[in-house]
PDB file of N, CA and C in Angstrom:
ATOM      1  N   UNK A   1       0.831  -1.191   0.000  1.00  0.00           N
ATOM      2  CA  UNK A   1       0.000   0.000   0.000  1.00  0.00           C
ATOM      3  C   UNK A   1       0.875   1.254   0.000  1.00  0.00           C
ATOM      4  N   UNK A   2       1.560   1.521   0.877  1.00  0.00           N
ATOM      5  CA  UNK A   2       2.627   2.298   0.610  1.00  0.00           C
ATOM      6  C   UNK A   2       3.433   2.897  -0.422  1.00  0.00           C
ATOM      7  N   UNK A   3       3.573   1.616  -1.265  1.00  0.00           N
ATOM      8  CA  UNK A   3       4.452   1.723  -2.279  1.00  0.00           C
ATOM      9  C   UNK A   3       3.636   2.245  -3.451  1.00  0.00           C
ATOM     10  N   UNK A   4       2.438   1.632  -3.590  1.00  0.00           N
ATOM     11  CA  UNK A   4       1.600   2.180  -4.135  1.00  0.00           C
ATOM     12  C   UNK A   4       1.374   4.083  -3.956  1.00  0.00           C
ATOM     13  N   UNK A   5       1.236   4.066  -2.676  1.00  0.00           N
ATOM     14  CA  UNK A   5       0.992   5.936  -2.669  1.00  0.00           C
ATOM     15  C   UNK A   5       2.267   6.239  -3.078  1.00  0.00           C
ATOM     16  N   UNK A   6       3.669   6.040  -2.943  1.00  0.00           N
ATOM     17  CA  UNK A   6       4.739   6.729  -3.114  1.00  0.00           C
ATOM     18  C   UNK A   6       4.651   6.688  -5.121  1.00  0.00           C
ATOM     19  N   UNK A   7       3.915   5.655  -5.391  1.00  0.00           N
ATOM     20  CA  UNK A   7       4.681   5.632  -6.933  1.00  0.00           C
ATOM     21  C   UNK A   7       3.258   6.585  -7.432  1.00  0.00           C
ATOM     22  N   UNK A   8       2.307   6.665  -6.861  1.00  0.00           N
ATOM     23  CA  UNK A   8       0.702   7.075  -7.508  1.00  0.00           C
ATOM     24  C   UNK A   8       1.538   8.891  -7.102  1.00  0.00           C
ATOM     25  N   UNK A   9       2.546   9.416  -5.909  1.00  0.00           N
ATOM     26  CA  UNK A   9       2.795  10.600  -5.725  1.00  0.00           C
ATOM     27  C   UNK A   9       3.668  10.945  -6.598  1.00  0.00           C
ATOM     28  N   UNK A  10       4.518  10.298  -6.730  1.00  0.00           N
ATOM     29  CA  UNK A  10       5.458  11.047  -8.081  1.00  0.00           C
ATOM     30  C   UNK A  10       4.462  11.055  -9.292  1.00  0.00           C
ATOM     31  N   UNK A  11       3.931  10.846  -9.685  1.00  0.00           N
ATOM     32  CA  UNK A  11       3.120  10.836 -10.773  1.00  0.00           C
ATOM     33  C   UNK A  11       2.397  12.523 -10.649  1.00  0.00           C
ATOM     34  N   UNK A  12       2.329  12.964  -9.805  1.00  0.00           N
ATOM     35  CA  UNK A  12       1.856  14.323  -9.661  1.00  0.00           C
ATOM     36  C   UNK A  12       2.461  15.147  -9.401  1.00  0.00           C
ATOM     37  N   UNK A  13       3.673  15.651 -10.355  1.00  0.00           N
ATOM     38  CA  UNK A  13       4.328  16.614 -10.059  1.00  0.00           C
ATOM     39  C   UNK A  13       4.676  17.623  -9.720  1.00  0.00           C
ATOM     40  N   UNK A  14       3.443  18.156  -9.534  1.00  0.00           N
ATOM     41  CA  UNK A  14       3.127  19.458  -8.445  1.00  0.00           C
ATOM     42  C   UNK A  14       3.605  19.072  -6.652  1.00  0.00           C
ATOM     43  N   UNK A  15       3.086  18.173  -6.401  1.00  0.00           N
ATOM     44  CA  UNK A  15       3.649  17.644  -5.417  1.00  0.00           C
ATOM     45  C   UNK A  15       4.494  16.989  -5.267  1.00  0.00           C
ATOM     46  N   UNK A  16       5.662  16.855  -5.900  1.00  0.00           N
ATOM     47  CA  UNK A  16       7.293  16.247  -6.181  1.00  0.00           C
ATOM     48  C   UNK A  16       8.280  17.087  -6.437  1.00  0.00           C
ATOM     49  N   UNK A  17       7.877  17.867  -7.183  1.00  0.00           N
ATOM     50  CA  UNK A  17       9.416  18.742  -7.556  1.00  0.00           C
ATOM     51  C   UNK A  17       9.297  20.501  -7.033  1.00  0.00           C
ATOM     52  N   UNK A  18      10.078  20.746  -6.636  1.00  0.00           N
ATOM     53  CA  UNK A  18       9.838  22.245  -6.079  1.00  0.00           C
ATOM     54  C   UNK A  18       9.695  23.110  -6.800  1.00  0.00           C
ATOM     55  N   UNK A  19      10.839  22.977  -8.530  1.00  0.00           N
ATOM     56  CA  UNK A  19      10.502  24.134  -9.662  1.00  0.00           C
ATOM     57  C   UNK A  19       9.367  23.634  -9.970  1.00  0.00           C
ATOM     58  N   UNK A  20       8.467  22.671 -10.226  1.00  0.00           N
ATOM     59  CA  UNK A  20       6.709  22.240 -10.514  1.00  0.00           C
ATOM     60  C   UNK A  20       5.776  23.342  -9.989  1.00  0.00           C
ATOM     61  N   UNK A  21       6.343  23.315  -8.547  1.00  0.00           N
ATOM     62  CA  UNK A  21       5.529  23.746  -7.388  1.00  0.00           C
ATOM     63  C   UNK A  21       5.490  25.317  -7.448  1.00  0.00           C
ATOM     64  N   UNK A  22       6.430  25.559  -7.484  1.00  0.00           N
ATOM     65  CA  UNK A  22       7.504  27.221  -6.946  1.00  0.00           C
ATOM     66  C   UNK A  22       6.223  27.415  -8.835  1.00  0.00           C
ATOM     67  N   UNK A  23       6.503  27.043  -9.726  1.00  0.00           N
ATOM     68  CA  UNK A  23       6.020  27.815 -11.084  1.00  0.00           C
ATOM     69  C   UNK A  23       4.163  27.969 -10.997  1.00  0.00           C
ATOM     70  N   UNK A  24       3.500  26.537 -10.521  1.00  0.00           N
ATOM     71  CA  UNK A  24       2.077  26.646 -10.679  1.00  0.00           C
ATOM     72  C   UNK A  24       1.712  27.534  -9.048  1.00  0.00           C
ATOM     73  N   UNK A  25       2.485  28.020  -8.225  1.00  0.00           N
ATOM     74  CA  UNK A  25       1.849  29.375  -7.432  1.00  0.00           C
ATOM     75  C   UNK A  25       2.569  30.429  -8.030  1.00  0.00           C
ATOM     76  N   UNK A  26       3.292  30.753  -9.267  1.00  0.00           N
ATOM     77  CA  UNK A  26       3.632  31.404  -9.606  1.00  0.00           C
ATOM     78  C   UNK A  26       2.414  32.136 -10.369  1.00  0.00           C
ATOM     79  N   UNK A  27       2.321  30.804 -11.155  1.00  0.00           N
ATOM     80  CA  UNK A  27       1.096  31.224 -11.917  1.00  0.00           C
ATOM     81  C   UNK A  27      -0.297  31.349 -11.195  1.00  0.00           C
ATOM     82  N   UNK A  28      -0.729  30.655 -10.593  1.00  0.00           N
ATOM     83  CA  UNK A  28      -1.732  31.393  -9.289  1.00  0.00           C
ATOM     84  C   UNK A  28      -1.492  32.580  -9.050  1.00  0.00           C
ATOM     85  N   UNK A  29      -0.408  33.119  -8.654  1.00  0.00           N
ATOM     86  CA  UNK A  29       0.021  34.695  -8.317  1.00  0.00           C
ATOM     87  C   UNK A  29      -0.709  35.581  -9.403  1.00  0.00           C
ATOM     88  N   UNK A  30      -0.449  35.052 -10.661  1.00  0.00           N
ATOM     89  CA  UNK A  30      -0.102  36.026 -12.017  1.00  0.00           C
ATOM     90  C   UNK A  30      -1.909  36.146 -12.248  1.00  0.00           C
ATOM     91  N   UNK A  31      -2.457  35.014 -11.824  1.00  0.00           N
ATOM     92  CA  UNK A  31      -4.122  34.880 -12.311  1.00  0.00           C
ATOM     93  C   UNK A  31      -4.864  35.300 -11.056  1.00  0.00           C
ATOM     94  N   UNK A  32      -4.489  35.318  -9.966  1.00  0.00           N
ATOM     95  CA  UNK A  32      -5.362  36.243  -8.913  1.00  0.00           C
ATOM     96  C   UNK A  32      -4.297  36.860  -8.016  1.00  0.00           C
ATOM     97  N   UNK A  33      -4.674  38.321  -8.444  1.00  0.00           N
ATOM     98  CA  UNK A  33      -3.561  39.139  -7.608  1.00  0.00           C
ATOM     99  C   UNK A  33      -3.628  39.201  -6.381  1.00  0.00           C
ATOM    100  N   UNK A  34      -4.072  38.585  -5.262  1.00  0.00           N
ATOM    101  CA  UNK A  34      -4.335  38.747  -3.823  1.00  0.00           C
ATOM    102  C   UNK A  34      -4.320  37.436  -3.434  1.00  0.00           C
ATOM    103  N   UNK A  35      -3.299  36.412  -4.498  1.00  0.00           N
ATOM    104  CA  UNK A  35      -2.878  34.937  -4.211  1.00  0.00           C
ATOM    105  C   UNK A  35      -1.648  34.836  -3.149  1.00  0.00           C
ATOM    106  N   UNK A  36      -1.850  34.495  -1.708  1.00  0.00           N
ATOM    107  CA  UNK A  36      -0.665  34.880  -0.850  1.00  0.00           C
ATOM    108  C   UNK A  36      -0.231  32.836  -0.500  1.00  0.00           C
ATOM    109  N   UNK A  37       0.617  32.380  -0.328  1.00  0.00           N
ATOM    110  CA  UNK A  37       0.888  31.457   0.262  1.00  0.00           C
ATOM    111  C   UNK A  37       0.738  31.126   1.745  1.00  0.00           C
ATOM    112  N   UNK A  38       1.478  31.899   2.482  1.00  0.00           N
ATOM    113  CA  UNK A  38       1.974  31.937   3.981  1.00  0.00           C
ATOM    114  C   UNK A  38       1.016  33.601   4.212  1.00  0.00           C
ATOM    115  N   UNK A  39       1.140  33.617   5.700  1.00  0.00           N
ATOM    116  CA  UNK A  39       1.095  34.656   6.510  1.00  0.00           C
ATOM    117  C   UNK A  39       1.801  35.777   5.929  1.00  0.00           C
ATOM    118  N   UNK A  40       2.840  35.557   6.118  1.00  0.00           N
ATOM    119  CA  UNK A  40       4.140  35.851   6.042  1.00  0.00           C
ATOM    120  C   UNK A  40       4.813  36.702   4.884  1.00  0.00           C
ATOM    121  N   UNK A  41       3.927  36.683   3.560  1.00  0.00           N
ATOM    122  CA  UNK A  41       3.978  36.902   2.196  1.00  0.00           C
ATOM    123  C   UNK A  41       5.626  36.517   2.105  1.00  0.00           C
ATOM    124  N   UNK A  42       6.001  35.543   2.278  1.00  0.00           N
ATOM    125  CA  UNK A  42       7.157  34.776   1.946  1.00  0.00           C
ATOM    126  C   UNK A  42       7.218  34.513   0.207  1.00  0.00           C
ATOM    127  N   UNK A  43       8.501  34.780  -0.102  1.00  0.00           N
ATOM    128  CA  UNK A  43       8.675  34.789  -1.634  1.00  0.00           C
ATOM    129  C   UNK A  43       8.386  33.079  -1.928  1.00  0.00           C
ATOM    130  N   UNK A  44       8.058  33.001  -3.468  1.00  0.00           N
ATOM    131  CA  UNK A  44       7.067  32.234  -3.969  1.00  0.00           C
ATOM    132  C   UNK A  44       8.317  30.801  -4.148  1.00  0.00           C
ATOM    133  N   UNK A  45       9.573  31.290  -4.057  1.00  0.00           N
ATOM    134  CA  UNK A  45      10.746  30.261  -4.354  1.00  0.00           C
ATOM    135  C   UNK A  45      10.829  29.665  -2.835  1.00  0.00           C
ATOM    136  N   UNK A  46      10.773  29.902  -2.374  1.00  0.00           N
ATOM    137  CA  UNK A  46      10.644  28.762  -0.773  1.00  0.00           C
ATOM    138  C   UNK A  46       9.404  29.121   0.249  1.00  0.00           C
ATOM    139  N   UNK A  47       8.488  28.837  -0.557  1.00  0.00           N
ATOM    140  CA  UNK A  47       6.708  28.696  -0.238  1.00  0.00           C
ATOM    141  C   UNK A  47       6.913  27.510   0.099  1.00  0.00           C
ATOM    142  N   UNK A  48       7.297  26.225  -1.111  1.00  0.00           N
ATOM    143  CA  UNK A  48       6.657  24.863  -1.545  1.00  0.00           C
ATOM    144  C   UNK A  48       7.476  24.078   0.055  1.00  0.00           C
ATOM    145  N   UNK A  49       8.559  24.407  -0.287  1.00  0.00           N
ATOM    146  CA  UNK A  49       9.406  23.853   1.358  1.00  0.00           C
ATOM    147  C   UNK A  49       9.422  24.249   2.204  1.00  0.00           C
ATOM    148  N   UNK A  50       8.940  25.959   2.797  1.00  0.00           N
ATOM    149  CA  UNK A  50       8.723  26.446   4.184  1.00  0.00           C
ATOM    150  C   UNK A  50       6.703  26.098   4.230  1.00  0.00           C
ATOM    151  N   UNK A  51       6.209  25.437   3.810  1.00  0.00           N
ATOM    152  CA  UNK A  51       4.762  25.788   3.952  1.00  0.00           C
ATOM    153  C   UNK A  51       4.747  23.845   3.867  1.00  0.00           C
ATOM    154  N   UNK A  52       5.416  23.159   3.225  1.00  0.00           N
ATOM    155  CA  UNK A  52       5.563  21.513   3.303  1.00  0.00           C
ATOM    156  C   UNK A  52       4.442  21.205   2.010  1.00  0.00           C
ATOM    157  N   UNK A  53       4.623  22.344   1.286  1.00  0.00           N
ATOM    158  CA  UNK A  53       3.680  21.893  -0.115  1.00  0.00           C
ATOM    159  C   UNK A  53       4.327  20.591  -0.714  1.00  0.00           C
ATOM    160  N   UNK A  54       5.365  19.901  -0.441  1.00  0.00           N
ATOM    161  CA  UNK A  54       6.218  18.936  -1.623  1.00  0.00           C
ATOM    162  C   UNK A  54       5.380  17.801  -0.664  1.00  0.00           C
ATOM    163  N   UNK A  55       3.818  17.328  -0.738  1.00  0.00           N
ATOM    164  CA  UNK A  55       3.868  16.687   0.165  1.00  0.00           C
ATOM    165  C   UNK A  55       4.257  14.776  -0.123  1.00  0.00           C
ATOM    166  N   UNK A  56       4.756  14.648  -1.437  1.00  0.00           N
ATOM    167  CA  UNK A  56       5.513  13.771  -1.783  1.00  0.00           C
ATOM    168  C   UNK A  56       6.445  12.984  -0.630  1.00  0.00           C
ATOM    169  N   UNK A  57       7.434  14.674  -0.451  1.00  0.00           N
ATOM    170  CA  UNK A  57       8.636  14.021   0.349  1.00  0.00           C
ATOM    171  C   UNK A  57       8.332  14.029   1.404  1.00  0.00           C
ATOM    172  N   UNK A  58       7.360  14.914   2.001  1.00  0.00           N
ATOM    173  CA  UNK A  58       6.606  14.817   3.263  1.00  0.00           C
ATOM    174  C   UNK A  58       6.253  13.249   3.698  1.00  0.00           C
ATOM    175  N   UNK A  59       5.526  12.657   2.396  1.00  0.00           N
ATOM    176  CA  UNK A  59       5.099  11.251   2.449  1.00  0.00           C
ATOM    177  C   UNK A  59       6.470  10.241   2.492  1.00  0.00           C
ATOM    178  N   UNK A  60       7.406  10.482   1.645  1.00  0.00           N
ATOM    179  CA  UNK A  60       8.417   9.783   1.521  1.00  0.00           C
ATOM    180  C   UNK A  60       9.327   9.301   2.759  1.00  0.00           C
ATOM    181  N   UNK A  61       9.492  10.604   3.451  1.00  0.00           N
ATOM    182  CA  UNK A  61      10.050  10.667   4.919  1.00  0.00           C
ATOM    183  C   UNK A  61       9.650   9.791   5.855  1.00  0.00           C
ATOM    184  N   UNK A  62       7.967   9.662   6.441  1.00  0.00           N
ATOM    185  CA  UNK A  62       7.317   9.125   7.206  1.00  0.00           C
ATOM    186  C   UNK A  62       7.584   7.574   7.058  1.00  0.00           C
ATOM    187  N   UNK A  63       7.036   7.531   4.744  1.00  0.00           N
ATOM    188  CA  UNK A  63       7.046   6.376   5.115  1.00  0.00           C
ATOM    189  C   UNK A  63       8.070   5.503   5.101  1.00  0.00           C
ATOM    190  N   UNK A  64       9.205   6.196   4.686  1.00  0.00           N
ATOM    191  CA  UNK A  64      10.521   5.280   5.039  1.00  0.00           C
ATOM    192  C   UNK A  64      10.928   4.471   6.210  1.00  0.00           C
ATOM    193  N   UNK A  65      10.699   5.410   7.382  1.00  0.00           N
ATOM    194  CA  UNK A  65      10.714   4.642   8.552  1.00  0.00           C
ATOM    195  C   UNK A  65      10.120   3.763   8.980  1.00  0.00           C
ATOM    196  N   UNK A  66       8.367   3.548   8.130  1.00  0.00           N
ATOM    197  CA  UNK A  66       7.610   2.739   8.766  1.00  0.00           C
ATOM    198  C   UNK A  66       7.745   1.613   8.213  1.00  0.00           C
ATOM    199  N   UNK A  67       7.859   2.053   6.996  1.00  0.00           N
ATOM    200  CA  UNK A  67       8.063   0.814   5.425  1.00  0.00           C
ATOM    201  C   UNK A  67       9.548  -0.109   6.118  1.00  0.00           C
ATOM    202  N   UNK A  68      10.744   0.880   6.287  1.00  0.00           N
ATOM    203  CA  UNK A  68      11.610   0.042   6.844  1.00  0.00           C
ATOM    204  C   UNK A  68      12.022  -0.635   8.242  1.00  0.00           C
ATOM    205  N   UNK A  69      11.031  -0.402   9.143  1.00  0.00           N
ATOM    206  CA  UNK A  69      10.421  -1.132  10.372  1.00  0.00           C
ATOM    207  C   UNK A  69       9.510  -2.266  10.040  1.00  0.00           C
ATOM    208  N   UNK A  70       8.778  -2.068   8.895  1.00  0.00           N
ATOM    209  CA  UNK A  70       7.976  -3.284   8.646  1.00  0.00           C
ATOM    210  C   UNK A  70       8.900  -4.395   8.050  1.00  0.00           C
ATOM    211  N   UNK A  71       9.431  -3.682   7.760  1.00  0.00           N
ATOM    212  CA  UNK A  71      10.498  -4.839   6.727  1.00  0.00           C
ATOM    213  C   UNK A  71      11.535  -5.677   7.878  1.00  0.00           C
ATOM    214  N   UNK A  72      12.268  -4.794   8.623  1.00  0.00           N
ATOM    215  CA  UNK A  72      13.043  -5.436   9.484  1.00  0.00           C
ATOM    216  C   UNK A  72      12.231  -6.681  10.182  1.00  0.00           C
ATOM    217  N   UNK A  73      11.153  -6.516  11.104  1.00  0.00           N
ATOM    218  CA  UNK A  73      10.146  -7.103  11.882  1.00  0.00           C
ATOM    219  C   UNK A  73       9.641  -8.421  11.312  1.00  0.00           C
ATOM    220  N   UNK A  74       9.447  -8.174  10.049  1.00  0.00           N
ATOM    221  CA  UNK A  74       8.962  -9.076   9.168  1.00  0.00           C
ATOM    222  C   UNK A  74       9.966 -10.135   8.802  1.00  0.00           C
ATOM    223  N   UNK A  75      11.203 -10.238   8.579  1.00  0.00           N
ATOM    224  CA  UNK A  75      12.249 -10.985   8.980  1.00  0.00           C
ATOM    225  C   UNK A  75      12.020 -10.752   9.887  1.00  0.00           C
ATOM    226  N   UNK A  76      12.260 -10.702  10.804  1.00  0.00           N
ATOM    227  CA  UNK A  76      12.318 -10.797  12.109  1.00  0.00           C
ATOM    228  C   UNK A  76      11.103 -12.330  12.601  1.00  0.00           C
ATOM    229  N   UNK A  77      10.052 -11.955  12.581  1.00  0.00           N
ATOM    230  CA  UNK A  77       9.032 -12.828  12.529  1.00  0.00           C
ATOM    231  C   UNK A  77       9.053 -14.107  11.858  1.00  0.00           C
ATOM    232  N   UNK A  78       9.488 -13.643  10.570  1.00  0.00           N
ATOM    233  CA  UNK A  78       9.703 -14.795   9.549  1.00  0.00           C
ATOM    234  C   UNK A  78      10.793 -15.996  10.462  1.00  0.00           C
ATOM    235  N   UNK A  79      11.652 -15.650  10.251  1.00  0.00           N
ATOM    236  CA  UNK A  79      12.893 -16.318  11.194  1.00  0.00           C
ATOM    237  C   UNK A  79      12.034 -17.033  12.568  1.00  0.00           C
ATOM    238  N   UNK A  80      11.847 -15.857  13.352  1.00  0.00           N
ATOM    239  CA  UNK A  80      11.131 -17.081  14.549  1.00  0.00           C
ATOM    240  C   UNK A  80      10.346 -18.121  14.465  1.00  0.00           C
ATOM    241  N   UNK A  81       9.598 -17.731  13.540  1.00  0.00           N
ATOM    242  CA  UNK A  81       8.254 -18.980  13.035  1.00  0.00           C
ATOM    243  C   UNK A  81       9.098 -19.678  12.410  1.00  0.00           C
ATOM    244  N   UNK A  82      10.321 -19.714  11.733  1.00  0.00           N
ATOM    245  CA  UNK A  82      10.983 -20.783  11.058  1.00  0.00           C
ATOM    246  C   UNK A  82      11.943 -21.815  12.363  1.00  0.00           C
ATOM    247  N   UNK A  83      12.452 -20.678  13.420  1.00  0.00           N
ATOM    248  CA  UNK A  83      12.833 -21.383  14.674  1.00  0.00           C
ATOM    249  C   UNK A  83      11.713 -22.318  15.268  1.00  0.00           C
ATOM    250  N   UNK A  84      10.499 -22.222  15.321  1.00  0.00           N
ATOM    251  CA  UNK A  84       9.362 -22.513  15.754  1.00  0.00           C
ATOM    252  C   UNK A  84       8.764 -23.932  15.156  1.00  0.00           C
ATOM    253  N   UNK A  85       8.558 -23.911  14.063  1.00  0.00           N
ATOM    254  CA  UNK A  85       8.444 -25.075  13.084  1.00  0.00           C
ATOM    255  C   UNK A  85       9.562 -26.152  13.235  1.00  0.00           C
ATOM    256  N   UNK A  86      11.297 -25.253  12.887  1.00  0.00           N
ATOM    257  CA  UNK A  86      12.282 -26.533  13.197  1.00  0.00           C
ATOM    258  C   UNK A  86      12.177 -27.214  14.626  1.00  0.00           C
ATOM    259  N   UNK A  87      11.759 -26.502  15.580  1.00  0.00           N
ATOM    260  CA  UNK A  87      12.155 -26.965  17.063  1.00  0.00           C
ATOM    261  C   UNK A  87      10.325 -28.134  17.528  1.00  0.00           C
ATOM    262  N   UNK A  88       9.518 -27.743  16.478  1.00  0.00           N
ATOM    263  CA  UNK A  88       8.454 -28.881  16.530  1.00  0.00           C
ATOM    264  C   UNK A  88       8.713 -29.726  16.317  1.00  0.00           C
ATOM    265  N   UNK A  89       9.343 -30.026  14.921  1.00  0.00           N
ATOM    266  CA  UNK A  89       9.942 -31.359  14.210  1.00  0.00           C
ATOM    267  C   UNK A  89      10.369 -32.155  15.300  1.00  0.00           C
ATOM    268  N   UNK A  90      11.674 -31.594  15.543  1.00  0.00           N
ATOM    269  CA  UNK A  90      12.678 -32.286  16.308  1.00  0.00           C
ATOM    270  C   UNK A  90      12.023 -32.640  17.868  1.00  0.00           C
ATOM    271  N   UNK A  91      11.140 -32.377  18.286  1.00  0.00           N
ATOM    272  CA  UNK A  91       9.996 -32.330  19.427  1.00  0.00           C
ATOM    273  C   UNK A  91       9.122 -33.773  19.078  1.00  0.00           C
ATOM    274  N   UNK A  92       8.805 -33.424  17.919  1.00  0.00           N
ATOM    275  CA  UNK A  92       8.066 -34.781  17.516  1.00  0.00           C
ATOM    276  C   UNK A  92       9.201 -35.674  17.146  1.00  0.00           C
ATOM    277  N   UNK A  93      10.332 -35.904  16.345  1.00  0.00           N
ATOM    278  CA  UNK A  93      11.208 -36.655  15.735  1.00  0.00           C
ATOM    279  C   UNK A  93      11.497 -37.670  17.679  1.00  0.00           C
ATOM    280  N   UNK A  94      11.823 -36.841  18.421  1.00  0.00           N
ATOM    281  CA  UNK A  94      12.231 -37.063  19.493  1.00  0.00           C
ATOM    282  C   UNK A  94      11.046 -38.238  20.454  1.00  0.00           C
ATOM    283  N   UNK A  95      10.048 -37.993  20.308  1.00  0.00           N
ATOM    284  CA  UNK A  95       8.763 -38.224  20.688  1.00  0.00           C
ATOM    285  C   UNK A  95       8.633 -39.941  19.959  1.00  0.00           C
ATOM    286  N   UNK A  96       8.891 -39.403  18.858  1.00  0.00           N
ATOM    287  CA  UNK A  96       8.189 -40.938  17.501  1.00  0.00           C
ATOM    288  C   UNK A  96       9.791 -41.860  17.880  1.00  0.00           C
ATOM    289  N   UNK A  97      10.485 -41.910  17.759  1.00  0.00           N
ATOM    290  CA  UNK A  97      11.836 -42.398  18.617  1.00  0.00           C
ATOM    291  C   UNK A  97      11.597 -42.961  19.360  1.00  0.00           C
ATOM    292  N   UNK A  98      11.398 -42.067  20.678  1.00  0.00           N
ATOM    293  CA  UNK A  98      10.798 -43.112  22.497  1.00  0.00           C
ATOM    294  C   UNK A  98       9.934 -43.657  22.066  1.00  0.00           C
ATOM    295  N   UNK A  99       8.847 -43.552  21.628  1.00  0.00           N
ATOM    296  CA  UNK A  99       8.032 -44.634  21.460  1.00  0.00           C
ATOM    297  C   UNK A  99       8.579 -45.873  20.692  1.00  0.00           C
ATOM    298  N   UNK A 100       8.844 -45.767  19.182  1.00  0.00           N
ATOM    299  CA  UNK A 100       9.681 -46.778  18.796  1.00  0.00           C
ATOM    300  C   UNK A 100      10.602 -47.489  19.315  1.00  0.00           C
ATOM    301  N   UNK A 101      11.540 -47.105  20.266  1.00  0.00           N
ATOM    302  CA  UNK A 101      12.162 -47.861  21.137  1.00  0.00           C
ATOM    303  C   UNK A 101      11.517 -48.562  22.218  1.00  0.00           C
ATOM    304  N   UNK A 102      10.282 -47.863  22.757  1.00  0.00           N
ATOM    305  CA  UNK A 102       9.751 -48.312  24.067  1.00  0.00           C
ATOM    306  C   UNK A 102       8.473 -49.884  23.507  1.00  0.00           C
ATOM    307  N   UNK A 103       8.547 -49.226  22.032  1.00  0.00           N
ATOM    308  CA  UNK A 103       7.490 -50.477  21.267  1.00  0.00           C
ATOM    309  C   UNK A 103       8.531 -51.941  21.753  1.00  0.00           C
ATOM    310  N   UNK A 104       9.949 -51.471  20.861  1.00  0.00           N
ATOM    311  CA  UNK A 104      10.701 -52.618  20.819  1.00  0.00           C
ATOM    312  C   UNK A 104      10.870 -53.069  22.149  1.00  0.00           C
ATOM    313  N   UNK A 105      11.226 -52.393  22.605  1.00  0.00           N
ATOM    314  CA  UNK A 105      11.603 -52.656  24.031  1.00  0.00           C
ATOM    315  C   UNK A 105      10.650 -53.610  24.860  1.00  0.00           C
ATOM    316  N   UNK A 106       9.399 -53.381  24.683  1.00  0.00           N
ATOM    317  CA  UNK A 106       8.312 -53.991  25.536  1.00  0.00           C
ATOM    318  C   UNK A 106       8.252 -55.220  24.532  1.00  0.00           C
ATOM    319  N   UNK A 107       8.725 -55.401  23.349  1.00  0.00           N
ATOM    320  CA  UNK A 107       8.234 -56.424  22.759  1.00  0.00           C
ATOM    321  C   UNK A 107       9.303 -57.504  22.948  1.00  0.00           C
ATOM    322  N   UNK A 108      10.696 -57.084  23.135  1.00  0.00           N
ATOM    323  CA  UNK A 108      11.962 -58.138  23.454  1.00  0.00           C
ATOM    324  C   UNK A 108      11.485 -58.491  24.883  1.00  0.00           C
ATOM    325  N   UNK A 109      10.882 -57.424  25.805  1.00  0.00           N
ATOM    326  CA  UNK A 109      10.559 -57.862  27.354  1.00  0.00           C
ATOM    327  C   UNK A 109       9.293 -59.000  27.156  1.00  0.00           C
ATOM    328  N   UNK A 110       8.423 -58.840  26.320  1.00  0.00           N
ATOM    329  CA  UNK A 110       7.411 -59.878  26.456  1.00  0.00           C
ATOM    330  C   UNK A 110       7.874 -61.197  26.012  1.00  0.00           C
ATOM    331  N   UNK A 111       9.056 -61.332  24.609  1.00  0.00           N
ATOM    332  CA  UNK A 111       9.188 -62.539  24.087  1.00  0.00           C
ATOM    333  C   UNK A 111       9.822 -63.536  25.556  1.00  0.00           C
ATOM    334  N   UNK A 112      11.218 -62.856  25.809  1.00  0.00           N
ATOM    335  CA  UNK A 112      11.830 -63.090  26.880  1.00  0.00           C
ATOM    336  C   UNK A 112      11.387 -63.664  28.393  1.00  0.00           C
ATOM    337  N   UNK A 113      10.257 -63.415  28.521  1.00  0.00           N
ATOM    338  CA  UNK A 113       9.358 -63.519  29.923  1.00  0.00           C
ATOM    339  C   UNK A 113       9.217 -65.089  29.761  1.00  0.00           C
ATOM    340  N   UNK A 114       8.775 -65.612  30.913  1.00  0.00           N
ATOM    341  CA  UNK A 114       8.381 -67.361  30.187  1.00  0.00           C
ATOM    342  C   UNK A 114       7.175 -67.182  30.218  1.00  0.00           C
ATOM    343  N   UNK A 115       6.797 -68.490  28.900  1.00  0.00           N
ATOM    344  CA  UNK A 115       5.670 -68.357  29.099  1.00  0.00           C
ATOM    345  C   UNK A 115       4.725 -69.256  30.406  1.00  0.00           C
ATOM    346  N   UNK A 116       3.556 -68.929  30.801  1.00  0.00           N
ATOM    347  CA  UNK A 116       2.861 -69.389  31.831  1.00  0.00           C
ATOM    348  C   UNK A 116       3.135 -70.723  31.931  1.00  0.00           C
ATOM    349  N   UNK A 117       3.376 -71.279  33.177  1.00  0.00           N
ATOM    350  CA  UNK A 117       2.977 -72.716  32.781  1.00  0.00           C
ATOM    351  C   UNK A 117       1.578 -73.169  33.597  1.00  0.00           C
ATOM    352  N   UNK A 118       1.679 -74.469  32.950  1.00  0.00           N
ATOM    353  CA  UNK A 118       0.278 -74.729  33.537  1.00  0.00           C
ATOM    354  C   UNK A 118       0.464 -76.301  34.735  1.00  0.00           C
ATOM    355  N   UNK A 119      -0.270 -75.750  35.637  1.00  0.00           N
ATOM    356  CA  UNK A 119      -0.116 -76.134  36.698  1.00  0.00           C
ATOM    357  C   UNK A 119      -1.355 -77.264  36.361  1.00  0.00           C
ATOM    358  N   UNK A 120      -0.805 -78.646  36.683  1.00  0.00           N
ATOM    359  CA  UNK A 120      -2.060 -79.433  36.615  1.00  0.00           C
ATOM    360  C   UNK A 120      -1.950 -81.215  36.719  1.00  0.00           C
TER     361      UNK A 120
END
């Protein structure tokens, strides 16, 4: 999803590049004369970055950190559930073993035993 908004934001270059930005309030300026950006009547060349119009990189920023927290975690996760799965196996491998031995085992103890005799 992410990746999606970052690639759907460059696609709108008003909100990506600063000469994009800095030219279409230029031209706003030129088509209504009482077009102000800021408070401030701050010149129209660092509007787009003192006002956070590029909201591209605005987006880009945020989601870097989150995008690359998800990513770490996600290995992260991945790996344990793979610790998790190997350490079942070997849980059961261990399990199907004792029994197989304890099968044999009881079965050399039964041949071995005498059999009953009969009293008579």
């Amino acid at each position: 999803m992410r990746a999606f908004i970052l690639s759907g934001c460059d696609e709108v270059y008003v909100l990506a590049d600063n000469t994009v930005c800095t030219e279409s309030l230029d031209n706003l300026r030129k088509f209504l004369g009482t077009f102000f950006v800021t408070a401030q009547e701050a010149p129209l060349a660092v509007a787009c970055e003192a006002d956070k119009l590029l909201t591209c990189r605005v987006l880009r920023q945020r989601m870097w950190t989150s995008t690359s927290l998800t990513v770490v975690f996600s290995l992260l996760s991945a790996l344990l559930s793979m610790q998790l799965i190997v350490n079942s196996a070997v849980l059961h491998e261990h399990a199907r073993w004792r029994r197989l031995v304890r099968a044999v085992h009881d079965k050399e103890g039964s041949s071995s035993r005498p059999q009953g005799s009969s009293s008579g």
